[in-house]
N, C-alpha and C. Protein backbone atom coordinates (compact mmCIF):
# COMPACT_ATOMS: atom_id res chain seq x y z
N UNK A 1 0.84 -1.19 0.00
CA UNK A 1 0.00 0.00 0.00
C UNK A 1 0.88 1.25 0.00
N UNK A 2 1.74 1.18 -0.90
CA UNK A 2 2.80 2.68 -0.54
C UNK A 2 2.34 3.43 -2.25
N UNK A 3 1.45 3.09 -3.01
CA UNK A 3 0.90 3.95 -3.70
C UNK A 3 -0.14 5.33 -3.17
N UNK A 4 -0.22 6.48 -3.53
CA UNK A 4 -0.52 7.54 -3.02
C UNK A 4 -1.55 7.32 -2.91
N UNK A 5 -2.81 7.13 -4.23
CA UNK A 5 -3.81 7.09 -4.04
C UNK A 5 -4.55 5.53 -3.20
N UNK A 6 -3.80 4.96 -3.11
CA UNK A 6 -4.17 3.69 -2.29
C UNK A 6 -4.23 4.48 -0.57
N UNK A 7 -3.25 5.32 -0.74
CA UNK A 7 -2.92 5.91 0.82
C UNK A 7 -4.42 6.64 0.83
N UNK A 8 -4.66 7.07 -0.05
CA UNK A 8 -5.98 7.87 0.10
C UNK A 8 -6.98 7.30 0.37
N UNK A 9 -7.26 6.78 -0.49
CA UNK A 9 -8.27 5.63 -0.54
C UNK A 9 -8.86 4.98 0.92
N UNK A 10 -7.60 4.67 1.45
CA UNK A 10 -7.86 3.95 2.65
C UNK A 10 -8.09 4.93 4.00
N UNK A 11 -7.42 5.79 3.86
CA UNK A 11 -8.15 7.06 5.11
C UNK A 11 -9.24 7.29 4.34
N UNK A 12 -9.33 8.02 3.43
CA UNK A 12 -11.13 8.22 3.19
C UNK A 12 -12.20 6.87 3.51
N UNK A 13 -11.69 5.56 3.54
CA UNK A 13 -12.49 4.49 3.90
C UNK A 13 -12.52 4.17 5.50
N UNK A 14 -11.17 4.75 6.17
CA UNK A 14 -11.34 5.03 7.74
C UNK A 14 -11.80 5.60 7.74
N UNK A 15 -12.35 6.98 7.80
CA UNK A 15 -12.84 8.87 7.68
C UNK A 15 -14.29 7.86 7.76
N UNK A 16 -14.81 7.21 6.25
CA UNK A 16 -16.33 7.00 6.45
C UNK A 16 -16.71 5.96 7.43
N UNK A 17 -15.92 4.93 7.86
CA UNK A 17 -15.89 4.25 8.80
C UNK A 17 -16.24 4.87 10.17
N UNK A 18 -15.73 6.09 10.59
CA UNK A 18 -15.62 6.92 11.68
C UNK A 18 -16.77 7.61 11.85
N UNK A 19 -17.24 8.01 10.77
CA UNK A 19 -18.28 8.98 10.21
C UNK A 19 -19.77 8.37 10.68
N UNK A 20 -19.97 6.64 10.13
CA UNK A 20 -20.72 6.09 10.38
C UNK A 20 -21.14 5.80 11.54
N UNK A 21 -20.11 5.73 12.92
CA UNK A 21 -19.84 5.55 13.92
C UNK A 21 -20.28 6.95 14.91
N UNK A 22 -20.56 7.77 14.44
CA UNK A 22 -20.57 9.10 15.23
C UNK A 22 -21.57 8.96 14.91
N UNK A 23 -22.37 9.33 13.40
CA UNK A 23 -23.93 9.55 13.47
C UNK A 23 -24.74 7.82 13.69
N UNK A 24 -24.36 6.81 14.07
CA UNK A 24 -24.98 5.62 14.92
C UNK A 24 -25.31 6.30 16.06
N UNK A 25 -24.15 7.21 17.11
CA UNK A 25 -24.00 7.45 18.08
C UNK A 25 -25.41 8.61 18.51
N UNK A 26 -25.15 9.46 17.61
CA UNK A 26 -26.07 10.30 17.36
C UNK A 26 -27.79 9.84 17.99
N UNK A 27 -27.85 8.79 17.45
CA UNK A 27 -29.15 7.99 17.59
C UNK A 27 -29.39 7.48 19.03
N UNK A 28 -28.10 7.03 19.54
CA UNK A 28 -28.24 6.42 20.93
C UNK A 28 -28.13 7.78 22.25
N UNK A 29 -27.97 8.79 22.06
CA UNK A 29 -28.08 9.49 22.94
C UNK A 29 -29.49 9.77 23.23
N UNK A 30 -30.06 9.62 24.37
CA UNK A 30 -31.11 9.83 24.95
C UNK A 30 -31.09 10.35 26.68
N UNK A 31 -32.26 10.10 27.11
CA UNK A 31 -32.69 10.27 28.39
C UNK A 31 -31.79 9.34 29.17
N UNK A 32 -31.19 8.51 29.07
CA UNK A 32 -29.92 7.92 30.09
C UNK A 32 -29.33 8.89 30.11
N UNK A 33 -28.37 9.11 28.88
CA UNK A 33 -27.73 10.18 28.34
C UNK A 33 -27.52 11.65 29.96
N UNK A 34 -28.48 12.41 29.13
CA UNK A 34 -29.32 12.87 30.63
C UNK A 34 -29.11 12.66 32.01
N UNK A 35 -29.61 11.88 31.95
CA UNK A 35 -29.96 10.81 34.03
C UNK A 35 -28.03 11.42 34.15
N UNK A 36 -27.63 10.38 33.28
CA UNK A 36 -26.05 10.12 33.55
C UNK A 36 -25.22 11.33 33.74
N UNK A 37 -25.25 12.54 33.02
CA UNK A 37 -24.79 13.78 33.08
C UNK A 37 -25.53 14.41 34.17
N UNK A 38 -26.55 14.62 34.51
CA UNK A 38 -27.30 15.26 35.94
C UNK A 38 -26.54 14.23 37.12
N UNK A 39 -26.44 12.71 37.27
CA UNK A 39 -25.78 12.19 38.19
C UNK A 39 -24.35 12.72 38.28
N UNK A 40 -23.55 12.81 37.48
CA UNK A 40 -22.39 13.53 37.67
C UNK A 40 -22.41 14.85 38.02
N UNK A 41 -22.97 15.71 37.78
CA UNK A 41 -22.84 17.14 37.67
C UNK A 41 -23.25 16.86 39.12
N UNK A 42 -24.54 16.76 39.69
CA UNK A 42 -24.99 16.62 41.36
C UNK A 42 -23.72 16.12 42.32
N UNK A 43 -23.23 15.33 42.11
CA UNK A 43 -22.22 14.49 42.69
C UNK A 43 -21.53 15.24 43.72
N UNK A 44 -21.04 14.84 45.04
CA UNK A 44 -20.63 16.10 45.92
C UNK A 44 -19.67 15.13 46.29
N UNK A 45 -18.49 13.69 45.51
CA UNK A 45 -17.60 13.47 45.99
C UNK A 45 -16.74 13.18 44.88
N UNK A 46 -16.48 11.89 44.94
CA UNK A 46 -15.61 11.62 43.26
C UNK A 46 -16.74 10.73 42.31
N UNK A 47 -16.35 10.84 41.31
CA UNK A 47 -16.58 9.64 40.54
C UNK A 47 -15.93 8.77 40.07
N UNK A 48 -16.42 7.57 40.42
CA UNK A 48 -15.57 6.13 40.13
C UNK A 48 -15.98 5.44 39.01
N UNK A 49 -14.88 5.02 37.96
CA UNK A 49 -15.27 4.75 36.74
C UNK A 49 -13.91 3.23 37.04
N UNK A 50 -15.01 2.17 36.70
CA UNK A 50 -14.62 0.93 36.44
C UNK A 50 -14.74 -0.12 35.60
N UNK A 51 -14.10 -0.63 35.26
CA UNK A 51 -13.69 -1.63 34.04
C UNK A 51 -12.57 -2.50 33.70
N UNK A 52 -12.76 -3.58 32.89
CA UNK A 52 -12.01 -4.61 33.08
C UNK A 52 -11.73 -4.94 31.31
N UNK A 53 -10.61 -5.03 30.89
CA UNK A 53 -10.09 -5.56 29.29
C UNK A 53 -10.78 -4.17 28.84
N UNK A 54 -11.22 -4.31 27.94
CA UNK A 54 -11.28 -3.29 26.65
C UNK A 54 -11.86 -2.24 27.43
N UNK A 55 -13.49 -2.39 28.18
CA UNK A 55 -13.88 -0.96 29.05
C UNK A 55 -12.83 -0.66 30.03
N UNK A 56 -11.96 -1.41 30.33
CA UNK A 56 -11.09 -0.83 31.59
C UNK A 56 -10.01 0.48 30.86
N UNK A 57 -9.87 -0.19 29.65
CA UNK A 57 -9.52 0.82 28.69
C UNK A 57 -10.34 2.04 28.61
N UNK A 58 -11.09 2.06 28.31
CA UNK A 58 -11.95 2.92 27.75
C UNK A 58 -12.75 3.99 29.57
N UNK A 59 -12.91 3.10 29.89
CA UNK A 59 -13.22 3.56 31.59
C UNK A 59 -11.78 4.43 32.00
N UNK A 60 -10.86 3.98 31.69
CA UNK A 60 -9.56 4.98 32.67
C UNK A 60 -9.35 6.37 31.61
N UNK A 61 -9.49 6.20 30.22
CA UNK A 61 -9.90 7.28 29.64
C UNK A 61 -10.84 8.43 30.27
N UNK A 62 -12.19 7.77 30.13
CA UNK A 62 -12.82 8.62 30.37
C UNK A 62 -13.13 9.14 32.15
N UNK A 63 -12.36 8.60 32.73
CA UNK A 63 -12.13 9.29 34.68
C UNK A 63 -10.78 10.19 33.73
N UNK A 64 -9.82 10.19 33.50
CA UNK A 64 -8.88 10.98 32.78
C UNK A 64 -9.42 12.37 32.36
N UNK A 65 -10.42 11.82 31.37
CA UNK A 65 -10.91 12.97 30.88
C UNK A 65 -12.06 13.86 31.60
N UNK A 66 -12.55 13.46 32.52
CA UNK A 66 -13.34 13.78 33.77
C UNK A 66 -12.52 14.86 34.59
N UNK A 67 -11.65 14.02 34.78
CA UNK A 67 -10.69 14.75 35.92
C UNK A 67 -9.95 16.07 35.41
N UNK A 68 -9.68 15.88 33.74
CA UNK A 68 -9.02 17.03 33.50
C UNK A 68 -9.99 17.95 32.99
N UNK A 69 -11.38 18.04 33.26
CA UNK A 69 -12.15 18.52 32.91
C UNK A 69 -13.00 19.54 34.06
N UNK A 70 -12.28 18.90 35.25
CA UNK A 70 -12.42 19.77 36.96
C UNK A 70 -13.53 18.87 37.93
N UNK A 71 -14.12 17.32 36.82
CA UNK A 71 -14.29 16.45 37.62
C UNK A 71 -13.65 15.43 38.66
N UNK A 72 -13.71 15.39 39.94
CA UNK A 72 -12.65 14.24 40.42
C UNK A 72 -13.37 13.21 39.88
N UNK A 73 -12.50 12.56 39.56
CA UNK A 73 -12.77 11.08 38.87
C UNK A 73 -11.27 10.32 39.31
N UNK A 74 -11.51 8.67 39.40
CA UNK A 74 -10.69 8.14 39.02
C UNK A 74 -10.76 6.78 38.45
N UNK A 75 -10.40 5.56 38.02
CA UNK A 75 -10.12 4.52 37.84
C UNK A 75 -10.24 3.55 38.55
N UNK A 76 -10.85 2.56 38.63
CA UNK A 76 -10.58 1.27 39.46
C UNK A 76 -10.63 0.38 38.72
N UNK A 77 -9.79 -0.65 38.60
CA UNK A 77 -10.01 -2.19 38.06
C UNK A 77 -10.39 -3.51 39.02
N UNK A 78 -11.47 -3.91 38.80
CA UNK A 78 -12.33 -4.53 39.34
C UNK A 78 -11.25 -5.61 40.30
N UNK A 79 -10.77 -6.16 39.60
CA UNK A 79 -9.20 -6.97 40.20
C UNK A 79 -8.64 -6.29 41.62
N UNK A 80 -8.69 -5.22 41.54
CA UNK A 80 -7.92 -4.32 42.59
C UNK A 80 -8.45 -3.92 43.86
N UNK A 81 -10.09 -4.02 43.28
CA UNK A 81 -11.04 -3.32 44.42
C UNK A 81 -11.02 -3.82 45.04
């Protein structure tokens, strides 16, 4: 794949891949959605975000991004607790 337009080709086929993936997302935001953002925002201690293999991934991200956002948040892996 070291032809240019092959290089292209294939990010524009990630790009719509990505694309598809955001407006799916689009659809699933609802009234949890909601609940879940009012439970955080109320919150008067930390929030604990836990997960194990791929969400533990994705869980320490998002306490990361919590935290640098002026939420306390942190991480736990279920293993640890």
């Amino acid at each position: 794949m070291s032809q240019p337009n092959e290089l292209i080709k294939s990010a524009q086929r990630t790009i719509r891949l990505e694309l598809e993936a955001v407006t799916d997302l689009l659809q699933r935001i609802d009234g949890d959605f909601v609940r879940a953002c009012e439970l955080i925002l109320a919150s008067k201690g930390r929030v604990v975000v836990v997960g194990m293999g791929k969400s533990g991934h994705v869980g320490n991200k998002i306490a990361a991004t919590l935290a640098s956002t002026g939420t306390t948040a942190f991480f736990v892996h279920p293993a640890e607790a």
